[in-house]
C-alpha atoms as a PDB file:
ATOM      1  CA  UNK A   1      60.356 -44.318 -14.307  1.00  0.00           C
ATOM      2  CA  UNK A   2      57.982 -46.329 -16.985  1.00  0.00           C
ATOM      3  CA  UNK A   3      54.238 -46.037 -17.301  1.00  0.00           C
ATOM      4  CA  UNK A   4      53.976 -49.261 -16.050  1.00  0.00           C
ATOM      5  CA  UNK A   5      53.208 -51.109 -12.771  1.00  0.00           C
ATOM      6  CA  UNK A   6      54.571 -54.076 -12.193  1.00  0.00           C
ATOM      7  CA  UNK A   7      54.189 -56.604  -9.160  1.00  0.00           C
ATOM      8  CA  UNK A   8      57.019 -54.949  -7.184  1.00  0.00           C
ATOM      9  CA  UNK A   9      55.499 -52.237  -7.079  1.00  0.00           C
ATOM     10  CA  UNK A  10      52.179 -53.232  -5.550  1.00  0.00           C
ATOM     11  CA  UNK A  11      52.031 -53.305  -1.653  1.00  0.00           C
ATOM     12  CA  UNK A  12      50.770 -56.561  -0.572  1.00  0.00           C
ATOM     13  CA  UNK A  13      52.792 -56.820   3.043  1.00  0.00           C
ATOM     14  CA  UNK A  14      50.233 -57.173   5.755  1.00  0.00           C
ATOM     15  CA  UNK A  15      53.120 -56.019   8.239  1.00  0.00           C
ATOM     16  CA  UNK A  16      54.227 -52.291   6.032  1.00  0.00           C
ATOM     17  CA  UNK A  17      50.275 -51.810   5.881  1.00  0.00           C
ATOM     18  CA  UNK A  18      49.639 -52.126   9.540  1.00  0.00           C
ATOM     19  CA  UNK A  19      52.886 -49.837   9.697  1.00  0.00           C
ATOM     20  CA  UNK A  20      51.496 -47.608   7.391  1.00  0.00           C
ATOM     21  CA  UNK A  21      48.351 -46.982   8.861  1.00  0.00           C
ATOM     22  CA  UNK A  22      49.515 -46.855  12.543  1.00  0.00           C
ATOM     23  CA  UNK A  23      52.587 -44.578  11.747  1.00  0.00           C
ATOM     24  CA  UNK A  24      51.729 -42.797   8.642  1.00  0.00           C
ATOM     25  CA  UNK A  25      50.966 -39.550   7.558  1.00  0.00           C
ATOM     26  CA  UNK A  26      48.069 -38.340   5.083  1.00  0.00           C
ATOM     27  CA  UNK A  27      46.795 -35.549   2.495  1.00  0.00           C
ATOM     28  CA  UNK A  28      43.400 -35.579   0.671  1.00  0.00           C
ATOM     29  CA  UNK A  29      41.914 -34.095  -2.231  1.00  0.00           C
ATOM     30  CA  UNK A  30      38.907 -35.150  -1.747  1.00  0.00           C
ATOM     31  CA  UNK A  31      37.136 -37.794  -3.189  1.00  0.00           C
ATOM     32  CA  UNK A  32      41.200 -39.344  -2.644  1.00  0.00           C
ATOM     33  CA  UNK A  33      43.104 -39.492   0.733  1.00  0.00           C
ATOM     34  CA  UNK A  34      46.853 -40.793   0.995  1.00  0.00           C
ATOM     35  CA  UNK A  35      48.670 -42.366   3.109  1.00  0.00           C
ATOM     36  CA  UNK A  36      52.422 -42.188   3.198  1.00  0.00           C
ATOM     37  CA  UNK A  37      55.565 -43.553   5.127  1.00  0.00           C
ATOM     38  CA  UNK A  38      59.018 -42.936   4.304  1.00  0.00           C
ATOM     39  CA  UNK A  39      60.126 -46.616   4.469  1.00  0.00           C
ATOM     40  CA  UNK A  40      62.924 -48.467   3.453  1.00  0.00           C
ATOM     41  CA  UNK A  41      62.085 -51.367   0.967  1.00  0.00           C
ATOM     42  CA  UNK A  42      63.764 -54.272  -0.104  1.00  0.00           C
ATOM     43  CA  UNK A  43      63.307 -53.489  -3.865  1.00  0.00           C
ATOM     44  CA  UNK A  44      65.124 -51.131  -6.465  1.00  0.00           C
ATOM     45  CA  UNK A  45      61.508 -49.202  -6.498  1.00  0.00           C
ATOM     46  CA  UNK A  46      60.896 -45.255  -5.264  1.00  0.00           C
ATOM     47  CA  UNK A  47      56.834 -46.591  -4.012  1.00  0.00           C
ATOM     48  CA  UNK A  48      54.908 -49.188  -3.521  1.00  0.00           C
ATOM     49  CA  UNK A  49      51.452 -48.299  -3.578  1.00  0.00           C
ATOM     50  CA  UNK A  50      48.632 -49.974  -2.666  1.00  0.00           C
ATOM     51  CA  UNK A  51      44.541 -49.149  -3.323  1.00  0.00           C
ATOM     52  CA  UNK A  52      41.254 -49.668  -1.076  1.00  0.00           C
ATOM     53  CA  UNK A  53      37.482 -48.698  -1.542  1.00  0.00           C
ATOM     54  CA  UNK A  54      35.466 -48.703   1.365  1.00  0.00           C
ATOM     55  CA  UNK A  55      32.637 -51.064   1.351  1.00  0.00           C
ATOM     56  CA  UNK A  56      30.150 -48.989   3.199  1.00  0.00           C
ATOM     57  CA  UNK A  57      29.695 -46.800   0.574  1.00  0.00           C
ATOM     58  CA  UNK A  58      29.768 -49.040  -2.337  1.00  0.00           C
ATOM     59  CA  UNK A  59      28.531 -52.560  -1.655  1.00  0.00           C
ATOM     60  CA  UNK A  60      28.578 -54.240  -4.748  1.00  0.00           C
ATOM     61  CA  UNK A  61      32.237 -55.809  -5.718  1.00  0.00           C
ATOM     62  CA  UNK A  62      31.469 -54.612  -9.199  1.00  0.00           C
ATOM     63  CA  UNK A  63      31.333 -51.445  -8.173  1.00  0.00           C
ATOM     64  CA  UNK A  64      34.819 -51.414  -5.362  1.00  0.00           C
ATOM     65  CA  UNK A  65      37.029 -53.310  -8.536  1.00  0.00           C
ATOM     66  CA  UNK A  66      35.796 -50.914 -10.811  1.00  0.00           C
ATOM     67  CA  UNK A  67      36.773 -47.686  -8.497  1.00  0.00           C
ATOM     68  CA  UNK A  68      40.043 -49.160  -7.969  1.00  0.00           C
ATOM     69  CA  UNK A  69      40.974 -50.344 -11.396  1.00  0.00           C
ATOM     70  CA  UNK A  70      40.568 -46.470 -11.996  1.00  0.00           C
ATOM     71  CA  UNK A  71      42.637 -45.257  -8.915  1.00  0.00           C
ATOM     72  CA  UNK A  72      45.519 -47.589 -10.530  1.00  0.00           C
ATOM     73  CA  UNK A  73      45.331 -46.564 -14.294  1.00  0.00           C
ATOM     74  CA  UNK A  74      45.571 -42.903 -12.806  1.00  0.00           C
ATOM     75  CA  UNK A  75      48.504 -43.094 -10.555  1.00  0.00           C
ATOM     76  CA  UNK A  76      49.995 -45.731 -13.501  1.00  0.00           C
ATOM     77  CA  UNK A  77      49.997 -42.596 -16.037  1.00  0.00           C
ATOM     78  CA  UNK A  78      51.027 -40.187 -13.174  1.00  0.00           C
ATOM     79  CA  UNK A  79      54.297 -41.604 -11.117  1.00  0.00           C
ATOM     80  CA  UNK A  80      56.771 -40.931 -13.824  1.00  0.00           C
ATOM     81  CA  UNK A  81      56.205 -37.242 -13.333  1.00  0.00           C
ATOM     82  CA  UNK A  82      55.958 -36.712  -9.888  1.00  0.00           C
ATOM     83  CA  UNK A  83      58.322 -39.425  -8.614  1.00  0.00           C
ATOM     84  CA  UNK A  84      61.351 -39.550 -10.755  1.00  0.00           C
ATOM     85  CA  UNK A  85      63.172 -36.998  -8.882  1.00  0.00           C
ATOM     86  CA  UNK A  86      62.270 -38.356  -5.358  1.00  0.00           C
ATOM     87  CA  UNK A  87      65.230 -40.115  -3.887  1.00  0.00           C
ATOM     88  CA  UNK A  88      63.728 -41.935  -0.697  1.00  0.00           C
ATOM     89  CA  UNK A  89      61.537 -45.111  -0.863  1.00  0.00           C
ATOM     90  CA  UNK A  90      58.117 -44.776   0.420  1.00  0.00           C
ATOM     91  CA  UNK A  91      54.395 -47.015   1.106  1.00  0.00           C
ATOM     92  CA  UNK A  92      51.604 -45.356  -0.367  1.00  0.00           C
ATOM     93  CA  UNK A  93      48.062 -46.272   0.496  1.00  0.00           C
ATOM     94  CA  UNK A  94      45.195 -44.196  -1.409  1.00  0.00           C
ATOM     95  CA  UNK A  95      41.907 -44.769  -0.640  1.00  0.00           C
ATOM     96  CA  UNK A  96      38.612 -43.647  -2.312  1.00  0.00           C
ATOM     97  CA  UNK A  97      36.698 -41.745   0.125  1.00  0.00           C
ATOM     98  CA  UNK A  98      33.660 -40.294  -1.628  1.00  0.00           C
ATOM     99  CA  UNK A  99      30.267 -41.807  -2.334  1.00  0.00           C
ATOM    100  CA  UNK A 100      29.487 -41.740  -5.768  1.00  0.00           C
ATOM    101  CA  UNK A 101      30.680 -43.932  -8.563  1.00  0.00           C
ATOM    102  CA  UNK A 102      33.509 -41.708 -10.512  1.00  0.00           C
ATOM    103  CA  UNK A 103      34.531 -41.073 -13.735  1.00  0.00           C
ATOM    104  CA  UNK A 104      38.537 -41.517 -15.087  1.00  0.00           C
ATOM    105  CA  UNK A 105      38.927 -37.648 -15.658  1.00  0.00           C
ATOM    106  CA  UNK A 106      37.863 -37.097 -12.444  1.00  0.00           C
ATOM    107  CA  UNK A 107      39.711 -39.330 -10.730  1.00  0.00           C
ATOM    108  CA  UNK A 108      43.027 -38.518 -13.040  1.00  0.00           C
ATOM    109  CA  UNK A 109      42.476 -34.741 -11.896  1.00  0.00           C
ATOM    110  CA  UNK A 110      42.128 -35.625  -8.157  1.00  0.00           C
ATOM    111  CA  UNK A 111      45.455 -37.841  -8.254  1.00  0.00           C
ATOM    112  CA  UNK A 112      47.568 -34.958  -9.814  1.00  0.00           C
ATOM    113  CA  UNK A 113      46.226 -32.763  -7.357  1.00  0.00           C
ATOM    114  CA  UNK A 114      47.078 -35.538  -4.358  1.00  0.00           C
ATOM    115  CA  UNK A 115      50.619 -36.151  -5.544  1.00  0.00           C
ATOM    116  CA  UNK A 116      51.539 -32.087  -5.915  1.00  0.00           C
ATOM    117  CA  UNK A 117      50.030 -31.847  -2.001  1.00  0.00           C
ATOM    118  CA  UNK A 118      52.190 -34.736  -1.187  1.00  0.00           C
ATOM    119  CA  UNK A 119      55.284 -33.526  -2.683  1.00  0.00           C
ATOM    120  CA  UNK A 120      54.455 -29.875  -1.018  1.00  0.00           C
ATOM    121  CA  UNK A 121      54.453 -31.777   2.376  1.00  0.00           C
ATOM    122  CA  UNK A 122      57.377 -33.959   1.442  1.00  0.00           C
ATOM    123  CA  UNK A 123      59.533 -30.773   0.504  1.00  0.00           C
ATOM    124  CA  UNK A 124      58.589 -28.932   3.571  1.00  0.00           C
ATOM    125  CA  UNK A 125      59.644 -31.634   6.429  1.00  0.00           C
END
């Protein structure tokens, strides 16, 4: 897998969201929480993945696009190492939960420690 993430790789299907959310299971690491469904897709890709930012807590657009900008760049630099030895295709949805503006480290730290709790839960079923 390449540090990169390209446009097939982005979930944009309003019908695998609703999926996602209705049948799909999570783990957080708080101020992260994802949501995952083993689900075939129609690409060569092991995810697509998908961010959000709740707009209770941060009501400024600025603010949301700058959250999940981060939440990208971090699982961008982390998916080569956790993923390239998963062989089924899944839907990822991670959403920012907390209520203060991060910083990258912080956010980088939290995603490493999401993706090891998902691949702990993955491992087990």
């Amino acid at each position: 897998m390449r540090y990169t993430f390209p446009k097939r790789e982005k979930l944009k299907s309003k019908k695998l969201i609703e999926q996602l959310f209705s049948e799909g299971k999570s783990v957080t690491a708080f101020p992260l929480r994802l949501i995952y469904l083993k689900t075939p897709l129609n690409y060569d890709v092991k995810a697509q993945t998908g961010v959000s930012v709740s707009k209770r807590h941060f009501k400024r657009a600025v603010d949301r696009n700058r959250i999940k900008r981060l939440m990208r760049e971090a699982y961008r630099l982390n998916k080569a190492y956790y993923f390239n030895n998963i062989t089924a295709q899944y839907t990822f949805m991670i959403l920012y939960i907390g209520k203060e503006k991060p910083k990258f480290i912080d956010v980088d730290s939290k995603t490493k420690l999401l993706f090891d709790k998902f691949l702990d839960k993955v491992s087990m079923a």
